[in-house]
Structure formats: C-alpha cells, structure tokens
Protein backbone atom coordinates (compact mmCIF):
# COMPACT_ATOMS: atom_id res chain seq x y z
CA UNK A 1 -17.47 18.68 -55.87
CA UNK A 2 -17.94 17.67 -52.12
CA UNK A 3 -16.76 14.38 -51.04
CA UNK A 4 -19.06 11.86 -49.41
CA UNK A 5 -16.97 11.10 -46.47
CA UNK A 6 -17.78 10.97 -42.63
CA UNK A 7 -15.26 13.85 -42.23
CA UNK A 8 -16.81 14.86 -38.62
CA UNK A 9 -16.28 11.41 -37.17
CA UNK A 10 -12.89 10.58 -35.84
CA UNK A 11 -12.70 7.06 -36.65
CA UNK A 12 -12.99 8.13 -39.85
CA UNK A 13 -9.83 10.54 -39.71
CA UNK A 14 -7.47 7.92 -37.56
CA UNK A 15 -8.75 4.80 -40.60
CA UNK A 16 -7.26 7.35 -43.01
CA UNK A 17 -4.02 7.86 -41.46
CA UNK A 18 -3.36 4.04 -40.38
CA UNK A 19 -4.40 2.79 -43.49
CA UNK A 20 -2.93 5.35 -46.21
CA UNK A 21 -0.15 7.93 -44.71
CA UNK A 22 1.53 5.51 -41.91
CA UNK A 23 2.13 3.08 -44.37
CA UNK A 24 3.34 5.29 -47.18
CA UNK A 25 5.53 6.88 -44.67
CA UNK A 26 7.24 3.21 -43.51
CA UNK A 27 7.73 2.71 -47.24
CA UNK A 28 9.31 5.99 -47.97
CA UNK A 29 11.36 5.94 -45.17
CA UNK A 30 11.90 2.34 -46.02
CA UNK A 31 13.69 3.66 -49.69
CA UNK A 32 15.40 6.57 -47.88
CA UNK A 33 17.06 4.09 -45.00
CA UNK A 34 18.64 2.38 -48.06
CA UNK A 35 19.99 4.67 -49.90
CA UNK A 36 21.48 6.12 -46.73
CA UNK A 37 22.84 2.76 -45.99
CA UNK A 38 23.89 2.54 -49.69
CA UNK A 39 25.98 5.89 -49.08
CA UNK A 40 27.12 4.77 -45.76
CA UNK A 41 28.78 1.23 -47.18
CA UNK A 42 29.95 1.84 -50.07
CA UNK A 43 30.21 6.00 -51.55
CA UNK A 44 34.29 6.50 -51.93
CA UNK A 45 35.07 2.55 -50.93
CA UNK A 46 36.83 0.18 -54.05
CA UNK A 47 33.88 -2.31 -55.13
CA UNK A 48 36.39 -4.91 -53.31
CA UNK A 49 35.86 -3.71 -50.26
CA UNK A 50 32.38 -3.37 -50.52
CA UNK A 51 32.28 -7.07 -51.84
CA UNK A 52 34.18 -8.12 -48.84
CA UNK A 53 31.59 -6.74 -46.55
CA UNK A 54 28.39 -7.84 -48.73
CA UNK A 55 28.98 -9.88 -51.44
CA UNK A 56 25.43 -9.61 -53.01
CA UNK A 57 26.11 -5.49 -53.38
CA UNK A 58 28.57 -6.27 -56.28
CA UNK A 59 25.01 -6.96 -58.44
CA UNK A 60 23.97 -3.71 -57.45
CA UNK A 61 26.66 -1.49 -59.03
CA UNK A 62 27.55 -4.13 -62.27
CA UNK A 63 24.53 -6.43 -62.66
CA UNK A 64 23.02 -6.51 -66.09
CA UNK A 65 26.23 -4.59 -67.60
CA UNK A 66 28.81 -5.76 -70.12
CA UNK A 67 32.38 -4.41 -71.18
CA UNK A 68 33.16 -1.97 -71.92
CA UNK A 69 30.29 0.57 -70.06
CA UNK A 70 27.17 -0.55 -71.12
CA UNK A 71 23.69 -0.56 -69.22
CA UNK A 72 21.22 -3.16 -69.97
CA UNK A 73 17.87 -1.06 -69.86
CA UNK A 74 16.29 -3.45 -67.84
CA UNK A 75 19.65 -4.42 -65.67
CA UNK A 76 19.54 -4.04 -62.03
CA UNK A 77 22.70 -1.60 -62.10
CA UNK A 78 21.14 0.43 -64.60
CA UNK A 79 17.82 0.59 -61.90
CA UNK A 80 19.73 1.20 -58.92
CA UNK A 81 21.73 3.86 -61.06
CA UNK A 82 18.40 6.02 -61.99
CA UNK A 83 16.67 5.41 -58.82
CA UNK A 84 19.49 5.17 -55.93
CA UNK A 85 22.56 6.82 -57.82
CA UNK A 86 24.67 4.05 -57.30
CA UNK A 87 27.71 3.84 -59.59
CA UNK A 88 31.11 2.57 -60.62
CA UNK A 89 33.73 3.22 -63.41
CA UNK A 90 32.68 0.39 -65.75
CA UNK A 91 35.37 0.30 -67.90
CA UNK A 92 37.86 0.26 -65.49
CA UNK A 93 35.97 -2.73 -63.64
CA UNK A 94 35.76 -4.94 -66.88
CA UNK A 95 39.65 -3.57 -67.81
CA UNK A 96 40.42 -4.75 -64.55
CA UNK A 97 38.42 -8.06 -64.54
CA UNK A 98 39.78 -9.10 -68.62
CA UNK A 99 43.16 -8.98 -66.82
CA UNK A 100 42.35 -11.01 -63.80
CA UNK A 101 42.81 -8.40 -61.32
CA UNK A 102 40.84 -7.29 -58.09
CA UNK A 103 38.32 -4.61 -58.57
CA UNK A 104 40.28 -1.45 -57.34
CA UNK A 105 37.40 0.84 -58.84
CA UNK A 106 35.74 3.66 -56.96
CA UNK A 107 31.87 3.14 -55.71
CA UNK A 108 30.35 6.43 -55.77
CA UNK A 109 26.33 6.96 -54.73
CA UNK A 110 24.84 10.29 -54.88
CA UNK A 111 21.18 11.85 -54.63
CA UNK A 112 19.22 11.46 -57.68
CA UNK A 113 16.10 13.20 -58.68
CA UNK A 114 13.96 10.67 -57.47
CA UNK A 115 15.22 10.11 -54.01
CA UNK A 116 15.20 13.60 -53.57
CA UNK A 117 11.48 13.57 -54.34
CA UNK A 118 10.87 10.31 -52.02
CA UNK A 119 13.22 12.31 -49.20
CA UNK A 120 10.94 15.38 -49.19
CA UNK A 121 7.95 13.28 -48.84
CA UNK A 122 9.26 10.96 -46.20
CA UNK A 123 10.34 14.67 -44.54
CA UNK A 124 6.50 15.70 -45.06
CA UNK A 125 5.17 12.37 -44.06
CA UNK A 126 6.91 12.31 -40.91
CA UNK A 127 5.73 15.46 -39.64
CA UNK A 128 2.04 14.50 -40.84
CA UNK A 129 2.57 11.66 -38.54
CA UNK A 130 3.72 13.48 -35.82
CA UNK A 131 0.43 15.82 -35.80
CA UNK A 132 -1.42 12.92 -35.99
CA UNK A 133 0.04 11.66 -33.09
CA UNK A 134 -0.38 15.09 -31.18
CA UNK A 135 -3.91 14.47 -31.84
CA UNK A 136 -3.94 10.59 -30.58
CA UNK A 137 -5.00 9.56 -34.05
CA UNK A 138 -2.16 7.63 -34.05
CA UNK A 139 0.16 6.38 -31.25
CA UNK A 140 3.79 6.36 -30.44
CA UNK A 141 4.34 2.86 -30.88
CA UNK A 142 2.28 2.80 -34.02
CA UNK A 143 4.68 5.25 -35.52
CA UNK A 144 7.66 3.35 -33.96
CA UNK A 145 6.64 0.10 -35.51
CA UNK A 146 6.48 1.64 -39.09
CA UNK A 147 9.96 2.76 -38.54
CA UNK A 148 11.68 -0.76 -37.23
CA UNK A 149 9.78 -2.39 -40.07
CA UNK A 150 11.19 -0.15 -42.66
CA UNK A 151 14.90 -0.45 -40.84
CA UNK A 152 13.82 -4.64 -41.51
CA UNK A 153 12.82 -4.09 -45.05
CA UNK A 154 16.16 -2.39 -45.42
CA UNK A 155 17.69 -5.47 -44.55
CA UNK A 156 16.36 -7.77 -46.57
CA UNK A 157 16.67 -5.79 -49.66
CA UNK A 158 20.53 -5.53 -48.85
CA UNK A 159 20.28 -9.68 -48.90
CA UNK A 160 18.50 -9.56 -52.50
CA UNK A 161 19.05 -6.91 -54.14
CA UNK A 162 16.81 -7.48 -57.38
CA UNK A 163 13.80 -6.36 -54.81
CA UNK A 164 13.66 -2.92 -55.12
CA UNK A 165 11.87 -2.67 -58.06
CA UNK A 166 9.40 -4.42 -55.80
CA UNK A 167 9.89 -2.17 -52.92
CA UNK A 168 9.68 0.54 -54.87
CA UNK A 169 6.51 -0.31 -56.67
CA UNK A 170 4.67 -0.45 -53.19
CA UNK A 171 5.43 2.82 -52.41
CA UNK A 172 4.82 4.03 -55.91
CA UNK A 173 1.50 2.69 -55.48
CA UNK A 174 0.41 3.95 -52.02
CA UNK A 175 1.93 7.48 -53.33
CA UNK A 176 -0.94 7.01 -56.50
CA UNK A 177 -3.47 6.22 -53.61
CA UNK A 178 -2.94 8.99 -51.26
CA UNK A 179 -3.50 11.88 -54.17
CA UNK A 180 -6.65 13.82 -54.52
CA UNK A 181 -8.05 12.27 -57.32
CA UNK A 182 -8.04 8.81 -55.80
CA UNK A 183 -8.53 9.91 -52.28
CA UNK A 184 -11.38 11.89 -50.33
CA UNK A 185 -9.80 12.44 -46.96
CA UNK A 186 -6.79 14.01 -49.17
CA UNK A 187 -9.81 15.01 -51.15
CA UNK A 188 -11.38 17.04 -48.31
CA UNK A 189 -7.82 17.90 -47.06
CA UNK A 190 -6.98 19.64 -50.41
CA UNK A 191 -10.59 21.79 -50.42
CA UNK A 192 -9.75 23.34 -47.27
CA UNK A 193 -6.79 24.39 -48.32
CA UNK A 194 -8.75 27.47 -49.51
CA UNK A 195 -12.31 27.99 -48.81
CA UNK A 196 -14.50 30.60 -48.14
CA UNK A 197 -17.35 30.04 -45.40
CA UNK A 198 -19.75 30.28 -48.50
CA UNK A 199 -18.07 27.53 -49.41
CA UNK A 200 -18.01 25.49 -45.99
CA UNK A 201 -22.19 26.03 -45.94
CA UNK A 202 -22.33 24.46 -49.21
CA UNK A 203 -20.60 21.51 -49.62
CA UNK A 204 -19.55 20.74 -46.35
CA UNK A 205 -22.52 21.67 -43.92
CA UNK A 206 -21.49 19.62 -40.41
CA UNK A 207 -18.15 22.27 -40.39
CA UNK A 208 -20.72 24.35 -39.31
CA UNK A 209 -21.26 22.97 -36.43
CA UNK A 210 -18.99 24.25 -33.81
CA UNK A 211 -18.03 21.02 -32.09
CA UNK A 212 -17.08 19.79 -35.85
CA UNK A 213 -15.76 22.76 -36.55
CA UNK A 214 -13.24 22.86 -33.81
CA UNK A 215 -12.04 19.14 -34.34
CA UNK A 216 -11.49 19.59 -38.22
CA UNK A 217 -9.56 23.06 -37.24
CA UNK A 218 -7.69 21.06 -34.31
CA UNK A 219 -6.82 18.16 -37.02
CA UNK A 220 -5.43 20.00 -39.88
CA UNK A 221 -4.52 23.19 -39.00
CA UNK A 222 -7.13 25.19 -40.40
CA UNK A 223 -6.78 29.06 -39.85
CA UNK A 224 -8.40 32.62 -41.20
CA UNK A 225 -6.36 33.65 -43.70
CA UNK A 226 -8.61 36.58 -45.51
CA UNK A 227 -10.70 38.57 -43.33
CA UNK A 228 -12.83 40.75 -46.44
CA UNK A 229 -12.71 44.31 -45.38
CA UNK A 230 -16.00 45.45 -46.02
CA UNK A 231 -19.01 47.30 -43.79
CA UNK A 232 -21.60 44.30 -44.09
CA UNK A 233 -20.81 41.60 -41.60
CA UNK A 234 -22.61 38.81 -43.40
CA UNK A 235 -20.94 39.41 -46.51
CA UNK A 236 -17.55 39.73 -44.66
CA UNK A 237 -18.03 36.55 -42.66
CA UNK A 238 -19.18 34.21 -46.01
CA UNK A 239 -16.14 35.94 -48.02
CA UNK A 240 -13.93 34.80 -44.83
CA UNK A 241 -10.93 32.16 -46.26
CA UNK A 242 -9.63 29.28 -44.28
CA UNK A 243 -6.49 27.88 -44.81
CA UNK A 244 -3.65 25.74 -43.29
CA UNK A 245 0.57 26.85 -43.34
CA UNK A 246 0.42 26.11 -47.12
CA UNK A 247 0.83 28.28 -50.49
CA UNK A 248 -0.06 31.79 -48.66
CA UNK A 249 2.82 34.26 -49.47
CA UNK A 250 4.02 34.64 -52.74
CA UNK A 251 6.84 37.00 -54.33
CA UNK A 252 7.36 38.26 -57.86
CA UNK A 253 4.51 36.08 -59.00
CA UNK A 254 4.06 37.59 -62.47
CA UNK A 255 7.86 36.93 -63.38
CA UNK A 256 8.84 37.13 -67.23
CA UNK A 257 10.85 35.02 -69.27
CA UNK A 258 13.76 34.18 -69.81
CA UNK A 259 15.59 37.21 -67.36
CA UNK A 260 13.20 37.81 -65.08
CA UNK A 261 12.17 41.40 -65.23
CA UNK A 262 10.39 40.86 -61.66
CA UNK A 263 12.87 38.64 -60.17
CA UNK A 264 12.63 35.13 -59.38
CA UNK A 265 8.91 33.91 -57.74
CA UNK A 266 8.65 32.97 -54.50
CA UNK A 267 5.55 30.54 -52.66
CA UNK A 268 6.25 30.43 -49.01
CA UNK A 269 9.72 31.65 -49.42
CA UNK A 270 10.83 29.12 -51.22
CA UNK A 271 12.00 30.01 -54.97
CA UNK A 272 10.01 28.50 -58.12
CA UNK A 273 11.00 26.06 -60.11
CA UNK A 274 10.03 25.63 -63.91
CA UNK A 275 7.56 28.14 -64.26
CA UNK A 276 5.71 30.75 -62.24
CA UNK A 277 3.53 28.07 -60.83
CA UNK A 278 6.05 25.10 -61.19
CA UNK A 279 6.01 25.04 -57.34
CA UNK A 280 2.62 24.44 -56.84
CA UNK A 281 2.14 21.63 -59.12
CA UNK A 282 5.08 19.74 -57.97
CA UNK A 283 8.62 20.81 -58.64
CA UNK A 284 11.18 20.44 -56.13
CA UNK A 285 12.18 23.99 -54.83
CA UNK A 286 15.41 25.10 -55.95
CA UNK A 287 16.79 26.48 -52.47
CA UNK A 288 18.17 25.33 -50.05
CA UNK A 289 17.44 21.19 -51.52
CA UNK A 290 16.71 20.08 -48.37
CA UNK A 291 13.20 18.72 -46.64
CA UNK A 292 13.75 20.75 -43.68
CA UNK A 293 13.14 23.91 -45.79
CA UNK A 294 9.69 23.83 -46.08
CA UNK A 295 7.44 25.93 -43.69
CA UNK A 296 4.64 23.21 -43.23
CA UNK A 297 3.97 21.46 -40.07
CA UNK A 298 0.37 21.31 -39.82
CA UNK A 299 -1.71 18.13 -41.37
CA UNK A 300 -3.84 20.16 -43.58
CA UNK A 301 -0.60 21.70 -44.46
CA UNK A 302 1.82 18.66 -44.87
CA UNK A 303 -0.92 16.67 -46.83
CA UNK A 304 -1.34 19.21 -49.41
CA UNK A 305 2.24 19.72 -50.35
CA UNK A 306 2.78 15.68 -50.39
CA UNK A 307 -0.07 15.75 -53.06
CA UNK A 308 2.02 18.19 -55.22
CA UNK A 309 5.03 16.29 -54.87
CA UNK A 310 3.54 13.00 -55.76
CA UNK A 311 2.10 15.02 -58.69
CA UNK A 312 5.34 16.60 -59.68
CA UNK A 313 7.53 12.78 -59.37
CA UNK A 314 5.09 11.18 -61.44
CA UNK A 315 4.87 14.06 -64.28
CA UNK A 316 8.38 15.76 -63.66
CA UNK A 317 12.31 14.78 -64.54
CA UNK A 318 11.28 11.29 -62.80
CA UNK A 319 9.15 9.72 -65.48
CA UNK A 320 12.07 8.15 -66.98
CA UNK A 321 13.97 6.10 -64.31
CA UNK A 322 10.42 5.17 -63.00
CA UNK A 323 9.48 3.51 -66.22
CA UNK A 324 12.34 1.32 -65.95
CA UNK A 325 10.59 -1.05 -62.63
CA UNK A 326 7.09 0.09 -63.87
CA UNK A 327 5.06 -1.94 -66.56
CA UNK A 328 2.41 -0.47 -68.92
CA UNK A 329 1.93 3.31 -69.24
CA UNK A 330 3.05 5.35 -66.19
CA UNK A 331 -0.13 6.49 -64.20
CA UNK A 332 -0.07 10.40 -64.43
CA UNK A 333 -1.85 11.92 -61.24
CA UNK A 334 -1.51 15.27 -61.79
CA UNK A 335 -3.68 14.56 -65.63
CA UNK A 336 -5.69 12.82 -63.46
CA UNK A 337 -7.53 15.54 -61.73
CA UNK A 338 -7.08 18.32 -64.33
CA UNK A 339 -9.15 15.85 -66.33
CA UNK A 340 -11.30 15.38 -63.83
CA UNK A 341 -12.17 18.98 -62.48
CA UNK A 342 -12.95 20.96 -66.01
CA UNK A 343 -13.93 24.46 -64.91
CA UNK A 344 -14.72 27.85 -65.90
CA UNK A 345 -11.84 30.32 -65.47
CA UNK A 346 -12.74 33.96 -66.57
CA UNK A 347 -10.70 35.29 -69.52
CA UNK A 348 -9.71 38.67 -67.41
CA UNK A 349 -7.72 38.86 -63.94
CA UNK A 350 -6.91 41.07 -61.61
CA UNK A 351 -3.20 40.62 -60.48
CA UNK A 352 -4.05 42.84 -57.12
CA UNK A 353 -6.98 42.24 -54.75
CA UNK A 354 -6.94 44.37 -51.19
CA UNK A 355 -10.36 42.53 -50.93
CA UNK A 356 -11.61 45.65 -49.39
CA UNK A 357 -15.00 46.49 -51.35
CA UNK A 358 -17.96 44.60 -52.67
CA UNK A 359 -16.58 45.02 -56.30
CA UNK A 360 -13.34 43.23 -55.44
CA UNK A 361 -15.21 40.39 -53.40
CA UNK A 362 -17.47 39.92 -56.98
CA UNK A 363 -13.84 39.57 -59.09
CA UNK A 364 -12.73 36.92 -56.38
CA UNK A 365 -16.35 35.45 -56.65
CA UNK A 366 -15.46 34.34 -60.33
CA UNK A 367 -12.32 32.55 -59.73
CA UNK A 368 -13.42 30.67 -55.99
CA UNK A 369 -15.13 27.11 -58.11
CA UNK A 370 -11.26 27.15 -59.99
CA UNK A 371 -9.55 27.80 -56.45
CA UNK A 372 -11.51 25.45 -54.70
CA UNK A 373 -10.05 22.11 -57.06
CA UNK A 374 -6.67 24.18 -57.43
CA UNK A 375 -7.05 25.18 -60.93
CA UNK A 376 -5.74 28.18 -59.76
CA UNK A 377 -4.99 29.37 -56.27
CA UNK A 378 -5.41 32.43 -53.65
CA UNK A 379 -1.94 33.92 -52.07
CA UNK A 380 -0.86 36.72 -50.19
CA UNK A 381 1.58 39.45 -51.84
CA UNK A 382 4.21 39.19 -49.69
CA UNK A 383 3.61 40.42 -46.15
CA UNK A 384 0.97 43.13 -47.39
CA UNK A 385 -2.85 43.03 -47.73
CA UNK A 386 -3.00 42.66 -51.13
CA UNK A 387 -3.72 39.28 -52.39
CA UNK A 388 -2.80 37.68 -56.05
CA UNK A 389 -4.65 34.82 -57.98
CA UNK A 390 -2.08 32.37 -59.84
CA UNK A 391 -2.71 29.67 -62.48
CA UNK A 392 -1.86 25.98 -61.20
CA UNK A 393 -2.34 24.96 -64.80
C-alpha cells in the first residue's frame, strides 16, 4: 500500500510541485483565460462584430457546420460548443448568408460542464500553489511565469483556433498524471488524508521522526482530527487520526431516495450531488457553483479534492464532449484505482461511532485498510463527537 517515495526529503516535495501541479495549473488557467476572453469578446455581440475585431473567431462559432443547424461531430464549432459553450443561431446565420446579407446573429458563450470542472481545479490549483509558495517550494516568479505563459497561450489559440483540442489534450493529460493511481506524491498526499498513527508506524516509518514529522505537517496541512477517548494512552495515541481541511463534517449522510427523508447530505457544508457519496468521488457541488465555495486551503487539503474532481470530469456528465478532441477509449481514473485497491469491507456498519471505548475502536479497526485507499471514508457528524463511515464506492 505504501509508496516508495523520498517523502521526508524536500527536493523531493518542490520536484513534485514544479514538475506536475505548476504546470497543470498554467494549463488550466491557460483554458479558463480563454473562455473568459471568449465571454469578454464576443457573449451578446452580432458574429459581425466579432469578425470585425478577429476574423479567425468566425471558425469558432460556424466552422464544420452546414445550413440549416447542423454540427459536424468532429467540427471545430461543435468542439468549442461542448467544451467552451460558444454559440450562435445557425439558421439564422446561413438564412442570412443564402441571402447575401451581413451576419446580424447573436454570439452567446456560457459555462459548460466542463469548464466548470477545469474552473474549480484551476481555483484548487491556485491555492495549492500558493501554500507551496508559503513554504518556498516554489517561488513568486515561478508562479508568475506560469501565469504570463498561459495569458501567451491564450493568444495564440485566439490566432488559430483549431488548437484547442491540442491545448486541451495537454491539460487532459497532466490532469491523468497528477491522480492517485498514477502518482505517489498525490499517492502519499491522498493516505494522509486519513490515517491513524498505527497506520503512520507501518507504512510510513520516517513520519515518526519528529523533524519529518513537523515538515510533512508544515507541507500539507496535516492536523488531529480523532482523539479516541479511551483510559489506555497507547491505544489512544495509535487510534489518533490525522487529517488535512478535507471531507471531515458531514450532514444527513444516510439520506433516502428519491425525497429525502433525512434531508439533503452535506460534506464540508457543501450539498451532495448524485448520490450520498457523489461528492466525494467527484461531482461538482450543487451550491453556491462557484470555486470560492470550497473550505480547502491547505496542500494536503487542495490536492485531495483536485483528485476527486479529475475523477469526477473524466467519469461524470463530461465524458461526452471530451471524446470529441480525444482518440481511442477515454482513460477512466476513478476505475483506475478502484481496480487497483480491491479490499475487504465488512458486511455490517455502524452509522454512529463516539469512538469512546475499546469495542468501538475494534468496529473502526475493520474499516481503516478501506479508509486508508478511500474505499470508504471517516467524517465527523456535524459539529458533535460522533463520527460516521461512508461508502466512496
């Protein structure tokens, strides 16, 4: 299960984060700059006017269409459409047009499902970058570099157009790379996320060394998040869970179908999506739709939830519009490590642990090998001392 990683050497940690999350952050931000830029030129402007001010952005709203509304499936409108949300009245264009007149028609570009997943991840990203800055992992002008190139990259897609499927590839790709099952520093990340001390002597013995200790805690945010209750202060110290600012609090977890008896669920105070657990293996949450909603800010924290997202675009609502740029069989991430991580989950579960006697700490015993590879996972009820065990999957 452990990873085979340096994780107590720095160079290690700042190799990661140049190498795999700066550059995945340029090339999100890279996709979010254009669409922005998109919105800014051309949502509520006549395709005329947009012409006038870029001729090559007339491919991206009509290219690879014909009268009277049709989408070629491989057409560069029809891409920009599913990814971007780019968009114009086709029938009134190619009215318009068979009567020699100027395009009066309306360009209209909205938020689509999958720049609302590559938004919350360049949101996540960022901050990720900024702890690793805080931590001179990474410097200022590193950061500030990624940023100009992606304003550059912007650019130069606006001058061809038929590159984003390229564009959007690379990120694609880096997103595949950064996951847990092709990753160990997101590897490691993703173990800590809940582990007992148990756990820590195990499969990660240089943690317990405090100088280790402290930098790994420093890094991603690690923090006590169950303290067992019980008389016998070895016990109570190997039973003691770490965590970062990720999946601790949940609400109404044991919801049912289709009303709701127990209300809606709630990780983190953000409402589920799909099913109870629909959160936690990647769906967007349902409000407020924003990036700035979620609570994380640490690395540990940021990392994790980046993971989930990357699961949830690859395996969500997404699949579709990203098999239009992507040849072959879409990878599927999230299949990935479920394949990969096979374990034991006992048939019978408590829904309510205080974690307050030996009995309880046995019952949590059972489930720690599935919460350790997220097969299931370990939150707080609410702002109580009770504690719930969910299924990821």
């Amino acid at each position: 299960m452990a990873v085979e990683i340096k994780y107590w050497e720095r160079n290690v940690w700042a190799s990661y984060l140049r190498n795999d999350v700066l550059p995945l952050y340029q090339s999100a931000l890279t996709i979010v700059n254009l669409w922005r830029t998109l919105k800014d030129i051309a949502d509520g402007k006549t395709l005329l006017a947009v012409r006038k001010d870029k001729s090559d952005l007339e491919y991206i709203f009509v290219g690879g269409t014909s009268p009277p509304d049709k989408y070629e499936e491989d057409g560069l409108a029809k891409i920009y459409y599913e990814l971007l949300g780019t968009k114009v009245n086709l029938r009134e264009y190619y009215f318009l047009k068979a009567h020699g007149k100027e395009s009066e028609t309306l360009c209209s570009v909205s938020k689509t499902a999958v720049l609302k997943y590559v938004a919350h991840i360049e949101g996540l990203l960022e901050r990720a970058v900024k702890s690793a800055c805080d931590n001179k992992l990474l410097s200022s002008e590193e950061v500030q570099e990624s940023q100009n190139n992606a304003e550059s990259f912007v650019e130069k897609i606006l001058a061809k157009p038929e590159t984003l499927p390229e564009s959007f590839c690379d990120f694609l790709n880096k997103s595949l790379n950064l996951t847990i099952s092709r990753n160990e520093c997101t590897r490691f990340i993703w173990h800590l996320r809940k582990t007992p001390k148990k756990y820590i002597k195990e499969f990660y013995p240089e943690l317990s060394k405090p100088d280790v200790f402290k930098f790994i805690k420093e890094l991603l945010g690690l923090r006590e998040f169950v303290i067992p209750k019980v008389r016998d202060p070895e016990i109570a110290d190997l039973y003691t869970i770490l965590s970062y600012d990720y999946a601790l609090h949940c609400i109404n977890p044991y919801r049912k179908y289709p009303l709701g008896e127990y209300g809606i669920p709630e990780v983190d105070g953000i409402r589920d999506v799909g099913s109870a657990t629909g959160y936690l293996t990647g769906s967007l949450p349902s409000l407020p739709d924003e990036e700035s909603s979620y609570p994380y800010v640490t690395l540990g924290g940021c990392m994790c939830k980046i993971n989930d997202l990357i699961w949830g675009l690859f395996e969500g609502p997404c699949r579709r519009a990203l098999e239009l740029i992507i040849e072959g069989e879409l990878p599927q991430p999230f299949s990935e490590w479920k394949n990969a991580v096979e374990v034991e989950v006992p048939t019978s579960i408590s829904r309510e642990l205080e974690l307050n006697s030996y009995e309880e700490l046995s019952i949590l015993d059972e489930f720690l090998p599935a919460i350790f590879v997220g097969r299931m996972e370990l939150l707080r009820l609410g702002k109580s001392e009770k504690f719930v065990i969910v299924e990821r999957w």
